[in-house]
C-alpha atoms as a PDB file:
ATOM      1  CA  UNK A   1     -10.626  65.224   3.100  1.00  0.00           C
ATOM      2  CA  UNK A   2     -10.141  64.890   6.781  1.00  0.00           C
ATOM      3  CA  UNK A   3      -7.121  63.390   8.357  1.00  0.00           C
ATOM      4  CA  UNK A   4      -6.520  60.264  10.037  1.00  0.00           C
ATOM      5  CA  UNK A   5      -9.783  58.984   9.578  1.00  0.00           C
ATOM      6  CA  UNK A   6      -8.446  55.496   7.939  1.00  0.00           C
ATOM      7  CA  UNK A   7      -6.669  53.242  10.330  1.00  0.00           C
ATOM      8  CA  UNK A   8      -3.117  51.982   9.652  1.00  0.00           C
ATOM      9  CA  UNK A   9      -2.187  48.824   7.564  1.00  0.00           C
ATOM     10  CA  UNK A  10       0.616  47.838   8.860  1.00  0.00           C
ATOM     11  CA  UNK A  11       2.495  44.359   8.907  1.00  0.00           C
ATOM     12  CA  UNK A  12       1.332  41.293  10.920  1.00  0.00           C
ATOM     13  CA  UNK A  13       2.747  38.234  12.203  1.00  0.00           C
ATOM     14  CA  UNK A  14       0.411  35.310  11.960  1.00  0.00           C
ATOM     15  CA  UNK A  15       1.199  32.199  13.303  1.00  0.00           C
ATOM     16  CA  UNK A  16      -1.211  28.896  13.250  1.00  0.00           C
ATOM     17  CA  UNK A  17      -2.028  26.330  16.115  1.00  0.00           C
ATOM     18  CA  UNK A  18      -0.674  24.137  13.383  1.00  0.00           C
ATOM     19  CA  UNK A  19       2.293  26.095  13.585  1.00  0.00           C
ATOM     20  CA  UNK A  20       2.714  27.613  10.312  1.00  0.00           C
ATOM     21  CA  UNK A  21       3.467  31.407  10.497  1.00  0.00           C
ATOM     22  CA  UNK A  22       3.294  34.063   7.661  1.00  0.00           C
ATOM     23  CA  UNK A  23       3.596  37.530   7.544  1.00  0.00           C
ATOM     24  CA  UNK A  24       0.370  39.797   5.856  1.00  0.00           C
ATOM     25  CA  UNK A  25      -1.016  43.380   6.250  1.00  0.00           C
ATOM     26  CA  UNK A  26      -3.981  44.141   8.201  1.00  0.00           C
ATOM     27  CA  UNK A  27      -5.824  46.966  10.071  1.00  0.00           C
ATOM     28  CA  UNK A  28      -6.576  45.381  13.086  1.00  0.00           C
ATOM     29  CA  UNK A  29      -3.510  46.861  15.401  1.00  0.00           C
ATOM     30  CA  UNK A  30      -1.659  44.537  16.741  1.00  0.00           C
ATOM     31  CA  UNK A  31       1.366  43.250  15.810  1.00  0.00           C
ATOM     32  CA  UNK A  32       0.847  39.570  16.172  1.00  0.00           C
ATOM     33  CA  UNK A  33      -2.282  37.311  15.661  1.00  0.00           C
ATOM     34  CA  UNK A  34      -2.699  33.622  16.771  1.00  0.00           C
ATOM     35  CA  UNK A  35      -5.254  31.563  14.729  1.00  0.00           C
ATOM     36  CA  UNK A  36      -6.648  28.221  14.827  1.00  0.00           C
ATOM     37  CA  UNK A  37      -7.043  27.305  11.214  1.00  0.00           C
ATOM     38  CA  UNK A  38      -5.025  28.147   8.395  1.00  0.00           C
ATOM     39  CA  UNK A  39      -4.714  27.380   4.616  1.00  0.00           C
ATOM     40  CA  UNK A  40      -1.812  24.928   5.681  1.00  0.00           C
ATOM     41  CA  UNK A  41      -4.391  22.764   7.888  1.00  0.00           C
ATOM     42  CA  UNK A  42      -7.986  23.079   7.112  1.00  0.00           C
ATOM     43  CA  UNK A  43      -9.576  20.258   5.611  1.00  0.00           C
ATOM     44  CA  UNK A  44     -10.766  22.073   2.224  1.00  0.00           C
ATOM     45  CA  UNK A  45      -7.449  23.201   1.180  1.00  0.00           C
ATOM     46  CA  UNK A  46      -5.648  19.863   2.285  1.00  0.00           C
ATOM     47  CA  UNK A  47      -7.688  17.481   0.565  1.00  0.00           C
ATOM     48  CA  UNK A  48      -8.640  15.828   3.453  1.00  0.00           C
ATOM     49  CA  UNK A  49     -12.518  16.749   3.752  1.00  0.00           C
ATOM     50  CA  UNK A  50     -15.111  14.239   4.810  1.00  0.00           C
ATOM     51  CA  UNK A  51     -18.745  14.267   4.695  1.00  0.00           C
ATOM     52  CA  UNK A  52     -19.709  13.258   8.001  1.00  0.00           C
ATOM     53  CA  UNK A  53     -23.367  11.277   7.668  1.00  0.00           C
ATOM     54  CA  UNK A  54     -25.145   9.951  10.964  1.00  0.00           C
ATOM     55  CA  UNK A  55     -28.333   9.958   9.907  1.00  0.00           C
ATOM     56  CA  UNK A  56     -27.946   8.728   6.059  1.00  0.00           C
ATOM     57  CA  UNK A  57     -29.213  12.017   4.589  1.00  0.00           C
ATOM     58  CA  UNK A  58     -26.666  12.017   1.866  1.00  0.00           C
ATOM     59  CA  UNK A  59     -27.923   8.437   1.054  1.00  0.00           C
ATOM     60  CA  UNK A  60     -31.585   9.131   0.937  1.00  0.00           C
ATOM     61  CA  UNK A  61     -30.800  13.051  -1.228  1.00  0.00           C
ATOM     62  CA  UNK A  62     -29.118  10.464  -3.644  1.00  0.00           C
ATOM     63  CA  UNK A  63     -32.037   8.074  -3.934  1.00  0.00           C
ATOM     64  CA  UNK A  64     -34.244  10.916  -4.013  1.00  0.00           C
ATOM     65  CA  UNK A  65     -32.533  13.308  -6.477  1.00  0.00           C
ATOM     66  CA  UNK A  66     -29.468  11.608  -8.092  1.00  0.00           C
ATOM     67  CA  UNK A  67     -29.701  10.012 -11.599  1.00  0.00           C
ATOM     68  CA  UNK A  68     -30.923   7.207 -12.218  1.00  0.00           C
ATOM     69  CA  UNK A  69     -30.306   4.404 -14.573  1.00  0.00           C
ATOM     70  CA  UNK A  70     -32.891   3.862 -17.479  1.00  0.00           C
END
């Protein structure tokens, strides 16, 4: 096999504009990354997700296709 033709995984610092930080491994080279989003603050993992409807499509996708009552 040749040499050095994988890179490094070495240790990273992330830290969140939340500011959560954690330590992981990556390949990427640096030492530290800065995010946006993290586990700790998106919407999906928190609970806190909303369906936003302007233009009552999720009203009219019910109507259309939900079940209805016999």
């Amino acid at each position: 096999m040749k040499k050095d033709t994988h890179p490094k995984y070495e240790a990273v610092k992330v830290s969140c504009s939340c500011g959560n930080a954690f330590e992981t491994k990556s390949t990427c080279g640096k030492k530290e990354l800065s995010i946006e989003v993290c586990s700790e603050c998106h919407p999906f993992y928190t609970g806190q997700q909303k369906i936003i409807d302007t233009a009552g499509r999720v009203d009219r996708f019910k109507q259309k296709y939900g079940k209805k009552d016999k």
